[in-house]
Protein backbone atom coordinates (compact mmCIF):
# COMPACT_ATOMS: atom_id res chain seq x y z
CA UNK A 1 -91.24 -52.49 80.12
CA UNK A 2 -92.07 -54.66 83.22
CA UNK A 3 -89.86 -57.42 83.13
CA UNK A 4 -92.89 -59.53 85.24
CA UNK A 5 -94.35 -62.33 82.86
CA UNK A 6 -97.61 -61.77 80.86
CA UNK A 7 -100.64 -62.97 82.04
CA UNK A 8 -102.46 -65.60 80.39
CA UNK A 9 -106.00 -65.68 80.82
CA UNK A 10 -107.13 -69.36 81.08
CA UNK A 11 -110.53 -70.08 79.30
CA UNK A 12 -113.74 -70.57 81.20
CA UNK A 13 -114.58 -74.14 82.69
CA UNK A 14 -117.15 -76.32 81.06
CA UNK A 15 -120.27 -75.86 82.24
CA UNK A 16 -121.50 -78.83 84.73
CA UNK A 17 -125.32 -80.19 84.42
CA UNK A 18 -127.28 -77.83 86.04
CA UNK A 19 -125.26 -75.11 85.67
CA UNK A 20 -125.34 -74.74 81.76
CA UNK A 21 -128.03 -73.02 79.49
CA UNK A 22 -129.60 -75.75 78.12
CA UNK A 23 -130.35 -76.46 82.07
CA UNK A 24 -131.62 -73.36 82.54
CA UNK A 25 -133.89 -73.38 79.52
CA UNK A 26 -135.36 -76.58 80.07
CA UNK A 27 -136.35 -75.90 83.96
CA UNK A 28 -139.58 -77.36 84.59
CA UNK A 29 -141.44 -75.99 88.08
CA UNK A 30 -144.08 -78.59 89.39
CA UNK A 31 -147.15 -76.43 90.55
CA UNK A 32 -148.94 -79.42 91.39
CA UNK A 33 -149.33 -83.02 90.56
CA UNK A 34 -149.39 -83.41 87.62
CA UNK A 35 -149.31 -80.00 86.61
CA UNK A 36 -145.99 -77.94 85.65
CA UNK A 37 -144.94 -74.63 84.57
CA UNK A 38 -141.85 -73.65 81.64
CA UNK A 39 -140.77 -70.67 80.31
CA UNK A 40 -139.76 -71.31 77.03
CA UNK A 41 -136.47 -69.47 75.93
CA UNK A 42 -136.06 -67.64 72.09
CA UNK A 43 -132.42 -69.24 72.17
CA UNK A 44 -133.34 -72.04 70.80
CA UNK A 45 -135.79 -71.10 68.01
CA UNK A 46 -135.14 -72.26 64.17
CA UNK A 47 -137.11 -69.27 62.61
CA UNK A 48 -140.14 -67.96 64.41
CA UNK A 49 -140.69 -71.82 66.07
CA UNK A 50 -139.03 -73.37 68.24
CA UNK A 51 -136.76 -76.40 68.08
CA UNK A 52 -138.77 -79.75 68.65
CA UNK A 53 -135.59 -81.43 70.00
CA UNK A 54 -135.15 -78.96 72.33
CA UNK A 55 -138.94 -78.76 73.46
CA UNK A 56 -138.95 -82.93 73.75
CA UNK A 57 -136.30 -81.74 76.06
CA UNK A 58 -138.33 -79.61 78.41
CA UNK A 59 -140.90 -82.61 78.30
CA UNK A 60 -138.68 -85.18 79.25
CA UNK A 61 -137.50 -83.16 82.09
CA UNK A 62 -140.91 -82.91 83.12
CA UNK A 63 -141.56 -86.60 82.42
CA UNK A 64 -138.30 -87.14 85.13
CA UNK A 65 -140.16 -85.13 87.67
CA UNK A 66 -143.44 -87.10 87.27
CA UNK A 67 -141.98 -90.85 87.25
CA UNK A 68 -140.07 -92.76 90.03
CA UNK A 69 -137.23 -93.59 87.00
CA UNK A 70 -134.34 -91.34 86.25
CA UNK A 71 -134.21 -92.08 82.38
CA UNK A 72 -135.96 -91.42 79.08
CA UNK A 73 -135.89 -95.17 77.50
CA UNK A 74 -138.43 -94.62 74.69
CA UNK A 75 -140.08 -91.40 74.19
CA UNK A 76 -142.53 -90.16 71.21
CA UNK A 77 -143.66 -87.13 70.35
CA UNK A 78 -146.69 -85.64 68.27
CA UNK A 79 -146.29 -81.90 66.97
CA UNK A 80 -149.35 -80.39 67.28
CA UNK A 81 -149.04 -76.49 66.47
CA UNK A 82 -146.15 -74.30 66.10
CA UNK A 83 -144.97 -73.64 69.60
CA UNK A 84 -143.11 -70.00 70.32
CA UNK A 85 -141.30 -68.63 73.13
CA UNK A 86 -142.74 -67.33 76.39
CA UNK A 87 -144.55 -69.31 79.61
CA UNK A 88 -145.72 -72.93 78.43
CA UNK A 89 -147.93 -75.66 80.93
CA UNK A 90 -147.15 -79.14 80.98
CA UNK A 91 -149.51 -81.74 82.09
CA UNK A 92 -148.28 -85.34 82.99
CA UNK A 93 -150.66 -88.46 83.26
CA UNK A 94 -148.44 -91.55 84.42
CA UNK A 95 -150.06 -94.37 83.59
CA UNK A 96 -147.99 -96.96 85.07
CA UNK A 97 -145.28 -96.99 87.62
CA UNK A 98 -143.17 -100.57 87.69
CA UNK A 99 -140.04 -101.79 88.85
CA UNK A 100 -138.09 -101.60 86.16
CA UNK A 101 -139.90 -99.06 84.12
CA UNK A 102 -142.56 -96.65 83.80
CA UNK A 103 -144.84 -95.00 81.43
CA UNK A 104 -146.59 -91.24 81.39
CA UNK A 105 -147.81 -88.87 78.58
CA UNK A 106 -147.33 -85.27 78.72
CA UNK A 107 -148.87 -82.85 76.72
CA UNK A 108 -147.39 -78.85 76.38
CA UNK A 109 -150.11 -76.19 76.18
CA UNK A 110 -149.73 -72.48 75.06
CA UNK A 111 -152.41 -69.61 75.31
CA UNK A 112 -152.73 -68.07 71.95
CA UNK A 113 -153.12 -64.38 71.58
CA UNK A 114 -157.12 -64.15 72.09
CA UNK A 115 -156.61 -66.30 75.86
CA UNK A 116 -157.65 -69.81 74.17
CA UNK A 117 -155.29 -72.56 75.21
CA UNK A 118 -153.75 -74.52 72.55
CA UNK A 119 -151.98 -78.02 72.78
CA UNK A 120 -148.60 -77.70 71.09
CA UNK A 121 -147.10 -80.94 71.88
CA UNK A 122 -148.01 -84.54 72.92
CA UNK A 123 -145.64 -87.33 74.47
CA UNK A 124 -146.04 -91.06 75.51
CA UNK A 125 -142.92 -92.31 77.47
CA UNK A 126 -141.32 -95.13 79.07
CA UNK A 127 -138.04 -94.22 81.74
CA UNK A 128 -136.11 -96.39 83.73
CA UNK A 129 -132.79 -96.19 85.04
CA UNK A 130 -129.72 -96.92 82.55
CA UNK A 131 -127.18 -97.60 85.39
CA UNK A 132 -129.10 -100.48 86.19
CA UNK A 133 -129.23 -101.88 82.47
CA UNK A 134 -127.03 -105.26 81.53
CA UNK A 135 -123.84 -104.08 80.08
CA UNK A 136 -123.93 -106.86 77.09
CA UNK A 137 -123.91 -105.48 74.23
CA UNK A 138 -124.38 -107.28 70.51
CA UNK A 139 -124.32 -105.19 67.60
CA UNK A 140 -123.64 -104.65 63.84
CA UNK A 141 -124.11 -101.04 64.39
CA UNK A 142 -120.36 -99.04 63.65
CA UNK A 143 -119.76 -95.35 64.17
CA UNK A 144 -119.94 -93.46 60.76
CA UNK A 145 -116.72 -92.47 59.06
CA UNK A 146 -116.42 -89.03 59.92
CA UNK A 147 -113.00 -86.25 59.87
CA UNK A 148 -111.85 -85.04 62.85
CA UNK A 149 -113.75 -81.88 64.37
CA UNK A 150 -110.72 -79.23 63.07
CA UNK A 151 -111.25 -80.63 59.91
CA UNK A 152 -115.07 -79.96 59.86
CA UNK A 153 -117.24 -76.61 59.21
CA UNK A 154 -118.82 -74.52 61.99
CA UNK A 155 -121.26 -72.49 62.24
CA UNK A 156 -118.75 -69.29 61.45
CA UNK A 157 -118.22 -70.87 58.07
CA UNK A 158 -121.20 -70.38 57.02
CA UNK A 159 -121.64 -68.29 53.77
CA UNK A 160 -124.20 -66.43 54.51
CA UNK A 161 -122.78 -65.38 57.41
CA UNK A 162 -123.68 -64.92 60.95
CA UNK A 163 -127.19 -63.47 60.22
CA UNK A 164 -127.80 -67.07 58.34
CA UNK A 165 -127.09 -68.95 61.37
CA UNK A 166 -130.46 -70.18 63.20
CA UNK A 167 -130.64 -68.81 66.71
CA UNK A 168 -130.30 -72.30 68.17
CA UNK A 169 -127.15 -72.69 66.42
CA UNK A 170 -125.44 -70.36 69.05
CA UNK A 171 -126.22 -72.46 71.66
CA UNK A 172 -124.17 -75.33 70.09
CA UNK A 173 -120.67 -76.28 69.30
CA UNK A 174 -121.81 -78.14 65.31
CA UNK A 175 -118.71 -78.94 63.26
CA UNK A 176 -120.97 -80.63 59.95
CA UNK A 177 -119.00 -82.80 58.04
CA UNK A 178 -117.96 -81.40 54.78
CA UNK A 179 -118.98 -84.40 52.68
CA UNK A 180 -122.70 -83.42 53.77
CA UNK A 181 -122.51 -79.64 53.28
CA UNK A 182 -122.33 -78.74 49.48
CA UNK A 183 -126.18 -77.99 50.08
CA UNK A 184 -124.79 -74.52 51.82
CA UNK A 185 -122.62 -73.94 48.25
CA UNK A 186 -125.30 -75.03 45.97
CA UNK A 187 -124.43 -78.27 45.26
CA UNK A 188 -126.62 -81.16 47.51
CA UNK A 189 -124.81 -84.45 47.09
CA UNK A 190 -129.01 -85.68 46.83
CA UNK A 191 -128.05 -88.60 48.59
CA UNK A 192 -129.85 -87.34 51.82
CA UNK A 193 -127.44 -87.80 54.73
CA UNK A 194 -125.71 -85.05 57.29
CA UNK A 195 -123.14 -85.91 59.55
CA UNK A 196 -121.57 -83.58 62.25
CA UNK A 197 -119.72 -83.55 65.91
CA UNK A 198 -121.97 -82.14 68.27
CA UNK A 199 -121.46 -80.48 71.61
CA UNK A 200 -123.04 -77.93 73.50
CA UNK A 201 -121.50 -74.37 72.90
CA UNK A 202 -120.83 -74.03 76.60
CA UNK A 203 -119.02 -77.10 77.25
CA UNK A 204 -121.82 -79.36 79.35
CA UNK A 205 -121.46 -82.83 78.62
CA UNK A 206 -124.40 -84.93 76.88
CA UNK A 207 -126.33 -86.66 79.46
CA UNK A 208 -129.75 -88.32 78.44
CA UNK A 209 -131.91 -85.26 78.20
CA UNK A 210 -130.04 -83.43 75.91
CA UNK A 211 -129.90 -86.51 73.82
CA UNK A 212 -133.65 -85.80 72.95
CA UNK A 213 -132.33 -82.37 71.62
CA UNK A 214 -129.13 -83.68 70.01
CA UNK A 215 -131.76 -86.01 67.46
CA UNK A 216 -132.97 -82.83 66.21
CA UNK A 217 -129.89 -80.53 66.30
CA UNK A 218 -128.72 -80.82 62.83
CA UNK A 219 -129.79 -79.06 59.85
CA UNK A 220 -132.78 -81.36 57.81
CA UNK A 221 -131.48 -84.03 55.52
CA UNK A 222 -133.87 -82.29 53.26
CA UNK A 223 -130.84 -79.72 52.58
CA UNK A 224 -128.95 -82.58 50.93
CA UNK A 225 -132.11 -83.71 48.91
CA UNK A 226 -132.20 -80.29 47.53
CA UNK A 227 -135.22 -78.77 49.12
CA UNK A 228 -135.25 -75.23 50.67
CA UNK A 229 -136.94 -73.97 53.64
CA UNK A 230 -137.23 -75.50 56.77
CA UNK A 231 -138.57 -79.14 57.72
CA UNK A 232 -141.22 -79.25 60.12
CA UNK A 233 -141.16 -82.24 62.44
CA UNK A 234 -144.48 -83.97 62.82
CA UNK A 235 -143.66 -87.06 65.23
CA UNK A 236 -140.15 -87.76 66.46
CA UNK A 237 -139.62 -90.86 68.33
CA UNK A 238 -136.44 -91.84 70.61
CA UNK A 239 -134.78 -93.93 72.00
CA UNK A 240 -132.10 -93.77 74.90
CA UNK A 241 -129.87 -96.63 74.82
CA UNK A 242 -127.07 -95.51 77.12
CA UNK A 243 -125.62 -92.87 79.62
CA UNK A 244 -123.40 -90.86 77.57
CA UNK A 245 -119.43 -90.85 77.94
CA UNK A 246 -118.19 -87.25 78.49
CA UNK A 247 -116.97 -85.52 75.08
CA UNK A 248 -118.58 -83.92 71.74
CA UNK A 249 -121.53 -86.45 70.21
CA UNK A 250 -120.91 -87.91 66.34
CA UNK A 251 -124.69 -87.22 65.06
CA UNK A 252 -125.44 -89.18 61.61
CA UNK A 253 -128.71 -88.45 59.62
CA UNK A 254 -130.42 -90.38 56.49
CA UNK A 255 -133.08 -90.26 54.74
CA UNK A 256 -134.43 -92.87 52.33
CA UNK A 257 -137.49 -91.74 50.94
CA UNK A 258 -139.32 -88.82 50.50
CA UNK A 259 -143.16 -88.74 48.64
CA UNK A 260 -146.12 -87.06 49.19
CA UNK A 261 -144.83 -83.96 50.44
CA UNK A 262 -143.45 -85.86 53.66
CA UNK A 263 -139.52 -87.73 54.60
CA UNK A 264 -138.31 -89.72 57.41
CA UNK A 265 -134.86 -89.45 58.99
CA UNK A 266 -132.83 -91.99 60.92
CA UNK A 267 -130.47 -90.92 63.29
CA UNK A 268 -127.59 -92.11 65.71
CA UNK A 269 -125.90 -90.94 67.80
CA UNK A 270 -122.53 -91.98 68.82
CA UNK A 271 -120.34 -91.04 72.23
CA UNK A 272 -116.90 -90.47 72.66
CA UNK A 273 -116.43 -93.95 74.13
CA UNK A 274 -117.95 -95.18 70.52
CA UNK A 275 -121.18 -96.28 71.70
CA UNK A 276 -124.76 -95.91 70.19
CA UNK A 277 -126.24 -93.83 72.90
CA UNK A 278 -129.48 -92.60 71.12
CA UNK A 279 -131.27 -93.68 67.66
CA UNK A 280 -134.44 -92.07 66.76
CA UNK A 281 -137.01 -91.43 63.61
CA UNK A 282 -138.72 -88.84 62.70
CA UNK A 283 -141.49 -87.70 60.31
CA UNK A 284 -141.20 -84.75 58.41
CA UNK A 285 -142.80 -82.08 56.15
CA UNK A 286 -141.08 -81.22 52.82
């Protein structure tokens, strides 16, 4: 036996921005004013469709190439159709471009399987630049009450296994709080909230793009309310409120009411430095 110490592997370095899949799956080419190319990847599809947090994603980026400001402020988005995997076309109209801030739609088109093209998305946006934004802050607003991350459940304690786990949910680092959960045993508390630490499964740190995925990363509050099957967004609307600090996300959900087939949920989201960095609502089918 070598008397030489063992070698200890050390694990792999966070991924920087730019260098981490979500980067790579939300690259936007510009083929022309105005006009820009995706490809759409299956990693992060819930089901057959993909994600809309993750597609408001790719239009932000797209938003950031059309607009002399940096920074998603406000951003809302109308889902259309079902969009899938595979080559995508964004068009950008900026409608105003101001000093402080300024304002574009986007819309995402897909060809369906006969050649017709289909809008799948549509976005109306205001960016700026949140380094340049007054650092007073006055608030009633607290982080929620959550356990620590150990103490929460991943996505390998799920009990239907690995095969139960949306493709999307790969791509992340969820811990869900067990409070909001019992919907996976059987047992929804019905009062309609989910709560969970959030990170991306490759280590990048949150920066305000993927805050327009992080809204939407979390299973529906629908779960706790009982209802099966998934929730399909029809308009999501956010808003950026600061730069994220470096470190896993606290992501809290509610929803208050649900009639007519259709629910709303609140979110926050909270940064390791415990500030609100993004709130956002969205309507949903039940």
């Amino acid at each position: 036996m070598s008397d030489a110490p063992s070698q200890v592997t050390a694990p792999p370095a966070p991924a920087a921005p730019g260098d981490s899949e979500f980067d790579r799956d939300t690259t936007v080419r510009t083929r022309e004013a105005g006009v820009h190319e995706v490809r759409l990847s299956p990693g992060w599809a819930i089901g057959k469709a993909l994600n809309g947090g993750y597609l408001l994603a790719v239009l932000g980026r797209a938003l950031r190439q059309a607009l002399p400001h940096p920074d998603p402020f406000t951003i809302t988005a109308h889902y259309l159709t079902a969009t899938v995997a595979g080559p995508a076309t964004i068009r950008t109209d900026v409608a105003r471009s101001g000093r402080t801030v300024s304002t574009a739609s986007a819309g995402l088109f897909q060809k369906d399987a006969d050649g017709t093209e289909v809008e799948r998305i549509r976005v109306l946006a205001t960016y700026g630049d949140l380094d340049a934004l007054s650092d007073d802050v006055r608030t009633s607003a607290r982080p929620p009450a959550m356990p620590p991350r150990e103490q929460c459940f991943s996505a390998t304690d799920h009990p239907g296994g690995d095969a139960a786990v949306p493709e999307m949910g790969h791509r992340l680092d969820l811990r869900l709080d067990p409070e909001t959960c019992g919907w996976a045993l059987g047992a929804p508390s019905l009062r309609g909230e989910m709560r969970a630490w959030l990170a991306l499964a490759d280590g990048r740190d949150p920066d305000p793009l993927s805050l327009l995925m992080a809204v939407d990363a979390l299973p529906p509050t629908g779960f706790d309310l009982g209802l099966t099957g998934w929730v399909p967004t029809v308009e999501l609307t956010v808003h950026v409120r600061a730069r994220p600090a470096p470190g896993p996300l606290r992501v809290a959900i509610t929803t208050r009411n649900l009639a007519g087939g259709f629910l709303e949920e609140d979110a926050e989201i909270w940064d390791s430095a415990d500030r609100l960095v993004a709130q956002s609502r969205q309507l949903a089918r039940a």
